[in-house]
PDB file of N, CA and C in Angstrom:
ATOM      1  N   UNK A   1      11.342 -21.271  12.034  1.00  0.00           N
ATOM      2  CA  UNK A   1      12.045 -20.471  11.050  1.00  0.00           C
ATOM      3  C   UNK A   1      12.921 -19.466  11.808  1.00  0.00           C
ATOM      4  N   UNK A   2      14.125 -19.388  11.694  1.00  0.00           N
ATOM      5  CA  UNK A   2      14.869 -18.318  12.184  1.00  0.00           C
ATOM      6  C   UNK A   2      14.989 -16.497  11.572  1.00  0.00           C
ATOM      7  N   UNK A   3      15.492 -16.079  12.357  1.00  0.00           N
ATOM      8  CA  UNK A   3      15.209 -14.346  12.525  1.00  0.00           C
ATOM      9  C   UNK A   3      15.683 -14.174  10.592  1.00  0.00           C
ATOM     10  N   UNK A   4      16.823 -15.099  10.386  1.00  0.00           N
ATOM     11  CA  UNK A   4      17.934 -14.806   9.148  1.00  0.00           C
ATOM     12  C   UNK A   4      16.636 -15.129   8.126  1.00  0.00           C
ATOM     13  N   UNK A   5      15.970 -16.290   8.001  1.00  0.00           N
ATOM     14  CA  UNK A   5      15.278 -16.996   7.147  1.00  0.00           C
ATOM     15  C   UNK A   5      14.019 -15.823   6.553  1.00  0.00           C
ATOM     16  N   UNK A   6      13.037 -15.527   8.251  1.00  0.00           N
ATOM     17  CA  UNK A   6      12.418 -14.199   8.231  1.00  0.00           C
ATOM     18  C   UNK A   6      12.825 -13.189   7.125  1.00  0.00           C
ATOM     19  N   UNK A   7      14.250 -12.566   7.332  1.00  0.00           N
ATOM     20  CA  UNK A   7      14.573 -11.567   6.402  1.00  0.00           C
ATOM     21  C   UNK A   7      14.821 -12.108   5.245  1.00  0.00           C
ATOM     22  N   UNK A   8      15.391 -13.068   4.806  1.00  0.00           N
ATOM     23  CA  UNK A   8      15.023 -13.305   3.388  1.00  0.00           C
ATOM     24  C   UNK A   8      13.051 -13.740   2.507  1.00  0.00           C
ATOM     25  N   UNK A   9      12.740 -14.116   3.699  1.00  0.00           N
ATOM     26  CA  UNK A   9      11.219 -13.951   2.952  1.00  0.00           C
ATOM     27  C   UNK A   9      10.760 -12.715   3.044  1.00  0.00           C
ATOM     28  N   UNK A  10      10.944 -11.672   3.900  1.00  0.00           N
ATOM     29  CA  UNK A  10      10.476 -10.257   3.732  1.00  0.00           C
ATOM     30  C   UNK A  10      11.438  -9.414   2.517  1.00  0.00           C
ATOM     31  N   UNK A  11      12.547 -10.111   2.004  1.00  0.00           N
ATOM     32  CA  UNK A  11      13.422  -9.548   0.968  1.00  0.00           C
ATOM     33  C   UNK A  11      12.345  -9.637  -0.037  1.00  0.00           C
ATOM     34  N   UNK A  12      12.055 -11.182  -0.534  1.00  0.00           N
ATOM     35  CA  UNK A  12      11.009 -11.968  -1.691  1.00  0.00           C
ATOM     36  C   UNK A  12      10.182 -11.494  -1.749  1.00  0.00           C
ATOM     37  N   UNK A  13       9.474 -10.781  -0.828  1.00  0.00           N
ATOM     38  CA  UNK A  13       8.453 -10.469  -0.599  1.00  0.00           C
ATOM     39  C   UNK A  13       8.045  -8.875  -1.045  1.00  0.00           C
ATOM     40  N   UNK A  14       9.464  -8.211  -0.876  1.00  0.00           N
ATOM     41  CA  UNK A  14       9.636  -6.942  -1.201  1.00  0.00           C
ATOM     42  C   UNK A  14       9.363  -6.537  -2.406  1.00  0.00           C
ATOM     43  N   UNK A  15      10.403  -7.892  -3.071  1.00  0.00           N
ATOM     44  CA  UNK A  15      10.996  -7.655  -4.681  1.00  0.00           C
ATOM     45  C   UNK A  15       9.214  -8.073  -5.238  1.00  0.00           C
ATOM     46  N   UNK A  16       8.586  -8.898  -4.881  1.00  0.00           N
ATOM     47  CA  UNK A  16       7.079  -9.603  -5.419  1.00  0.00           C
ATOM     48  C   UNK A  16       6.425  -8.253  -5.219  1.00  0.00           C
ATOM     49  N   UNK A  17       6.522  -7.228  -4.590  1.00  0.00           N
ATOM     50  CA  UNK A  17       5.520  -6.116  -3.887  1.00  0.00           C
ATOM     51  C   UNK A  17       5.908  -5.099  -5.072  1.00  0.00           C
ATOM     52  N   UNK A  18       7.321  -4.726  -5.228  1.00  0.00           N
ATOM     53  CA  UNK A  18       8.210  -3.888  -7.025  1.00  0.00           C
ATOM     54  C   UNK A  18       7.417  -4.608  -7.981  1.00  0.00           C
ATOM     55  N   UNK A  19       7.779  -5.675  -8.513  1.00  0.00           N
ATOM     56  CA  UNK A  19       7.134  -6.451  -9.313  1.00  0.00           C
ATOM     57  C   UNK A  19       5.177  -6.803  -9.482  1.00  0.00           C
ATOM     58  N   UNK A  20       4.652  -6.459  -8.201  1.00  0.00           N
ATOM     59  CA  UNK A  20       3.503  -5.990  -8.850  1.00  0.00           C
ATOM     60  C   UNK A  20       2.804  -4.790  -9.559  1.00  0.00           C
ATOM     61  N   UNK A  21       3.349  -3.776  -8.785  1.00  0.00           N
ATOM     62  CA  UNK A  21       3.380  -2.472  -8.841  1.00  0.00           C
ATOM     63  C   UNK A  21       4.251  -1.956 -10.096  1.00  0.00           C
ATOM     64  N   UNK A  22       4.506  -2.288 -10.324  1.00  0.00           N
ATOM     65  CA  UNK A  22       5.422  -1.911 -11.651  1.00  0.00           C
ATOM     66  C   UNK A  22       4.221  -0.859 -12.899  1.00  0.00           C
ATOM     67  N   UNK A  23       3.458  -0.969 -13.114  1.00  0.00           N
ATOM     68  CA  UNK A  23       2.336  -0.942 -13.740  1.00  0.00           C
ATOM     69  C   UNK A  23       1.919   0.689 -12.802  1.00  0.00           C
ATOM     70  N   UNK A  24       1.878   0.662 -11.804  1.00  0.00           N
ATOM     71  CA  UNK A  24       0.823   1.883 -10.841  1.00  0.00           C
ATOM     72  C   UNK A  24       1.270   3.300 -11.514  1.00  0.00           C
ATOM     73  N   UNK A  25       0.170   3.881 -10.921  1.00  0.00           N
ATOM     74  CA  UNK A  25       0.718   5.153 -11.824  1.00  0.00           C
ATOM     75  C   UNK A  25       1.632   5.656 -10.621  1.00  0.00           C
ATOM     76  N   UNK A  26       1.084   5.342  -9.496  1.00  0.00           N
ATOM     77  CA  UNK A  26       2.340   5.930  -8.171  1.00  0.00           C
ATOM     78  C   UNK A  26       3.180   5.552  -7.758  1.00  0.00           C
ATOM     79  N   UNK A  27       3.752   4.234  -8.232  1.00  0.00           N
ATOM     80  CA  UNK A  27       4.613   3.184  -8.264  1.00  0.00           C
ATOM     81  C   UNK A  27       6.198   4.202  -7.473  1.00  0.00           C
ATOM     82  N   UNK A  28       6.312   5.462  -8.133  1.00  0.00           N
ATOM     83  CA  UNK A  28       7.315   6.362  -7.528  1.00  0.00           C
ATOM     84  C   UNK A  28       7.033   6.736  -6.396  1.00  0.00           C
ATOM     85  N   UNK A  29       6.166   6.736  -5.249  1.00  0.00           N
ATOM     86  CA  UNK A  29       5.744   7.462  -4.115  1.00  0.00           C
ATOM     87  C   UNK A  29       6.325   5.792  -3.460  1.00  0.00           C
ATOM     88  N   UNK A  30       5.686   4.914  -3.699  1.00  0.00           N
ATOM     89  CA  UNK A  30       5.338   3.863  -2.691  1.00  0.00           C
ATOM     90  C   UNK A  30       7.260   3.135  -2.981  1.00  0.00           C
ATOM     91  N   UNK A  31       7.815   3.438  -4.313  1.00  0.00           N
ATOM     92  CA  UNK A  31       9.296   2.949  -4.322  1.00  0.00           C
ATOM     93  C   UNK A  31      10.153   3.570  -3.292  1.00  0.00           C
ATOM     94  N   UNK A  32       9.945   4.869  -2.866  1.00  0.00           N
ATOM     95  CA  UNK A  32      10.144   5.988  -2.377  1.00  0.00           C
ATOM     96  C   UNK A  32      10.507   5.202  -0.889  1.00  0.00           C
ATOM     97  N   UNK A  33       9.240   4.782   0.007  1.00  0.00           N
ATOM     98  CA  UNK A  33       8.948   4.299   0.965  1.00  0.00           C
ATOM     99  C   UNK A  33       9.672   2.747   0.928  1.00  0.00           C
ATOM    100  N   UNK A  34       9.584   1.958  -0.006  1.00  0.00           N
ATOM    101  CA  UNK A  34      10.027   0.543  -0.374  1.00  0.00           C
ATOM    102  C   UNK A  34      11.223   0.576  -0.389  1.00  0.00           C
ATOM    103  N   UNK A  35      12.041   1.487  -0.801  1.00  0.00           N
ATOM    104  CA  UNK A  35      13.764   1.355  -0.833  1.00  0.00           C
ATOM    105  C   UNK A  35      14.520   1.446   0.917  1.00  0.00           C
ATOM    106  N   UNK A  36      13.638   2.455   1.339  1.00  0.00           N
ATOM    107  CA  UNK A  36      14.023   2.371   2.729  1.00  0.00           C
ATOM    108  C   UNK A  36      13.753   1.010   3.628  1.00  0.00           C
ATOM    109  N   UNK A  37      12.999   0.300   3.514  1.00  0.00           N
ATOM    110  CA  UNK A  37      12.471  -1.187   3.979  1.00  0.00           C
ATOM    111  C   UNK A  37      14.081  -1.962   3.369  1.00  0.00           C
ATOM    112  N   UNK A  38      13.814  -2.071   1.739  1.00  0.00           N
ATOM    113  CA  UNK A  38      15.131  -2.592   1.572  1.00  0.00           C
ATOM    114  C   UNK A  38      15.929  -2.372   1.888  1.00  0.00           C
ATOM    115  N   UNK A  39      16.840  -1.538   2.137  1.00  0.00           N
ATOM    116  CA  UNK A  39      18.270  -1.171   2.816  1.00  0.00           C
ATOM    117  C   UNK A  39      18.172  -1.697   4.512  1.00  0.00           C
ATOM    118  N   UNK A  40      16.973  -1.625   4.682  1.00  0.00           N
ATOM    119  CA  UNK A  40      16.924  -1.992   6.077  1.00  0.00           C
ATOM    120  C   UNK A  40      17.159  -3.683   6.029  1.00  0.00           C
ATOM    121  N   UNK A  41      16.145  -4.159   5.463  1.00  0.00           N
ATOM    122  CA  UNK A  41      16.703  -5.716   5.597  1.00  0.00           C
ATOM    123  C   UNK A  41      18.006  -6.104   4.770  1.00  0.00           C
ATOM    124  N   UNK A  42      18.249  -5.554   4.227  1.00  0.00           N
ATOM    125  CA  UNK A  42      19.920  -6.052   3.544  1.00  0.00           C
ATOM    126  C   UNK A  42      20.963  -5.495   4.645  1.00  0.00           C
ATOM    127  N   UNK A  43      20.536  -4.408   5.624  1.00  0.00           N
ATOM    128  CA  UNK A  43      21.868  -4.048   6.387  1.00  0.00           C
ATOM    129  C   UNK A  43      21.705  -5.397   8.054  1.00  0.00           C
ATOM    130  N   UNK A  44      20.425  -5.501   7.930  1.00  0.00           N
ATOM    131  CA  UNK A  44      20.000  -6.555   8.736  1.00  0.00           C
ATOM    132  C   UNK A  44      20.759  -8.112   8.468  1.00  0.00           C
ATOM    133  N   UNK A  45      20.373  -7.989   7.760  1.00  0.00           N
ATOM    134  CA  UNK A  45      20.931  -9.542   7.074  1.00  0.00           C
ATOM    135  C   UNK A  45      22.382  -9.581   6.853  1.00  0.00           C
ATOM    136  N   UNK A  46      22.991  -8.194   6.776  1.00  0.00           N
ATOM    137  CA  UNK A  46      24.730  -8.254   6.691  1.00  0.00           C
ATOM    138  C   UNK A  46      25.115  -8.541   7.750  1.00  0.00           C
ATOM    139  N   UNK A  47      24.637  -7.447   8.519  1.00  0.00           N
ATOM    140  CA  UNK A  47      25.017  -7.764  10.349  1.00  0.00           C
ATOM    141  C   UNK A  47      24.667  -8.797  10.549  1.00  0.00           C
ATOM    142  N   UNK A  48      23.602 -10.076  10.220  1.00  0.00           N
ATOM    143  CA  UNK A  48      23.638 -11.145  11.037  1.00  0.00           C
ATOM    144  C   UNK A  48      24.288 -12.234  10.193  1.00  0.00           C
ATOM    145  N   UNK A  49      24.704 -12.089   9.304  1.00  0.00           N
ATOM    146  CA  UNK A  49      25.837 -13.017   8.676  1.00  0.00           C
ATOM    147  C   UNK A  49      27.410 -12.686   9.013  1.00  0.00           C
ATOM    148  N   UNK A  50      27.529 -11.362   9.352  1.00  0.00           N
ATOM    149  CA  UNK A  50      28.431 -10.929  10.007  1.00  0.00           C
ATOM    150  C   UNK A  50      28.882 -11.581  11.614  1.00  0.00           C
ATOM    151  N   UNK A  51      27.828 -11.189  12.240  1.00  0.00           N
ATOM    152  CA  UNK A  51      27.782 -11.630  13.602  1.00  0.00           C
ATOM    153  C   UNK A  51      27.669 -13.545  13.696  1.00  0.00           C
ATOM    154  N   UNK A  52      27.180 -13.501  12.891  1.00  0.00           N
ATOM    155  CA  UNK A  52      27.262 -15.072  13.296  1.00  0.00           C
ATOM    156  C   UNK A  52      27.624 -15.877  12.426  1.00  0.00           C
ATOM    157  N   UNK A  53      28.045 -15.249  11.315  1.00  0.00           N
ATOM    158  CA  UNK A  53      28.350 -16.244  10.128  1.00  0.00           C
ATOM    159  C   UNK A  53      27.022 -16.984   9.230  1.00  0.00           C
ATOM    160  N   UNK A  54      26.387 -17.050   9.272  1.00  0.00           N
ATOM    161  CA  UNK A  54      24.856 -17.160   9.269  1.00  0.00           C
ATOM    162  C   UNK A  54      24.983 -17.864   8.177  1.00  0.00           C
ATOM    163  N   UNK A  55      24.413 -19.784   8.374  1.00  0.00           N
ATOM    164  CA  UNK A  55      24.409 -20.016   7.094  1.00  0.00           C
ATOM    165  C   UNK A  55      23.143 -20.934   7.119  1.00  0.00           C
ATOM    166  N   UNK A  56      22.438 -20.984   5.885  1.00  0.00           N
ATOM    167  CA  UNK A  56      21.148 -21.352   5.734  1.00  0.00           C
ATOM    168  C   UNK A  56      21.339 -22.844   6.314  1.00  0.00           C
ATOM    169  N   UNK A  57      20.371 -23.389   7.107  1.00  0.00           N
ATOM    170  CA  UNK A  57      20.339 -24.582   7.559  1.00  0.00           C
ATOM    171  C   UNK A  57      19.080 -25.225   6.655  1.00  0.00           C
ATOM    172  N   UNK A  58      18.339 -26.565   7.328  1.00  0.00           N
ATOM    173  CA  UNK A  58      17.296 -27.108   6.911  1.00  0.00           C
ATOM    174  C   UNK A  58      16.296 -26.054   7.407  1.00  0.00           C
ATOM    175  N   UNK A  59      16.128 -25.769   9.112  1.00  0.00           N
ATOM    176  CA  UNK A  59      15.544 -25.064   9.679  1.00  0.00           C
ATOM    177  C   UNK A  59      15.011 -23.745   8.387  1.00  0.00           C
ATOM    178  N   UNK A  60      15.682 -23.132   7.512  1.00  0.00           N
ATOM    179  CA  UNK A  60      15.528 -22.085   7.416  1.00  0.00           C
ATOM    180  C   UNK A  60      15.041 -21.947   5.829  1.00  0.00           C
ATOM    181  N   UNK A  61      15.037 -23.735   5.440  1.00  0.00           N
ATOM    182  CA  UNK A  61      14.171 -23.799   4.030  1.00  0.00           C
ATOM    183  C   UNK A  61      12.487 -24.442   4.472  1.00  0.00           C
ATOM    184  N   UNK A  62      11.408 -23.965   3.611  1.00  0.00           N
ATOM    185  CA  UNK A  62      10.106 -23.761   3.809  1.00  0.00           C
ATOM    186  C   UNK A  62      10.052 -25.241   3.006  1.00  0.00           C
ATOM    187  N   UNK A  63       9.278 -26.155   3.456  1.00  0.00           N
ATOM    188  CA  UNK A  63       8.991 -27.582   2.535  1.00  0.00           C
ATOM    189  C   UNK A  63       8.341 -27.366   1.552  1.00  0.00           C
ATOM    190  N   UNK A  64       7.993 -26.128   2.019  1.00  0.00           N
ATOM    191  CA  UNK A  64       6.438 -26.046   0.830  1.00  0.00           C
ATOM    192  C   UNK A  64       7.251 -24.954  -0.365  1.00  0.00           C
ATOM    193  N   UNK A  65       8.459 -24.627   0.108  1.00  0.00           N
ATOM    194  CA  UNK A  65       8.875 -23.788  -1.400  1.00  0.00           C
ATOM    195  C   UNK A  65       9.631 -24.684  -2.380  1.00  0.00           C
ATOM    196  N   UNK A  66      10.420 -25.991  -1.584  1.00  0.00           N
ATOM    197  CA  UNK A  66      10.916 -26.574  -2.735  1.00  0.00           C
ATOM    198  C   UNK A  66      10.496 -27.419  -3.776  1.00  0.00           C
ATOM    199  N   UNK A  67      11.351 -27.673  -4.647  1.00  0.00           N
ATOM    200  CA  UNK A  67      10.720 -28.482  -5.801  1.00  0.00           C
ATOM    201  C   UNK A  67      10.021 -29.405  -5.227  1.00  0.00           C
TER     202      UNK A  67
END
């Protein structure tokens, strides 16, 4: 799996982590902490589509996520 692929499952992974928590009563403390993660992998993932043009290969789909 490549570095690019990585940051999109830690993206999924982010949004699944909002989406459980939705419900918490502290859900604002831990969003707090969670938005900074996000901006980090979206400025990550710009720069490396930037830098390399970065485009999803086979390499970088999971067998086990598709239909």
């Amino acid at each position: 799996m490549t570095e690019y692929a990585k940051l999109l499952a830690a993206r999924i992974q982010l949004e699944n982590i909002v989406e459980l928590t939705k419900e918490n009563e502290y859900k604002d403390y831990m969003y707090r902490h969670l938005v900074l993660i996000h901006v980090e992998i979206e400025r990550q993932l710009a720069n490396m589509a930037e830098k390399d043009k970065t485009v999803l290969t086979d390499k970088d789909i999971d067998p086990k996520m598709t239909p």
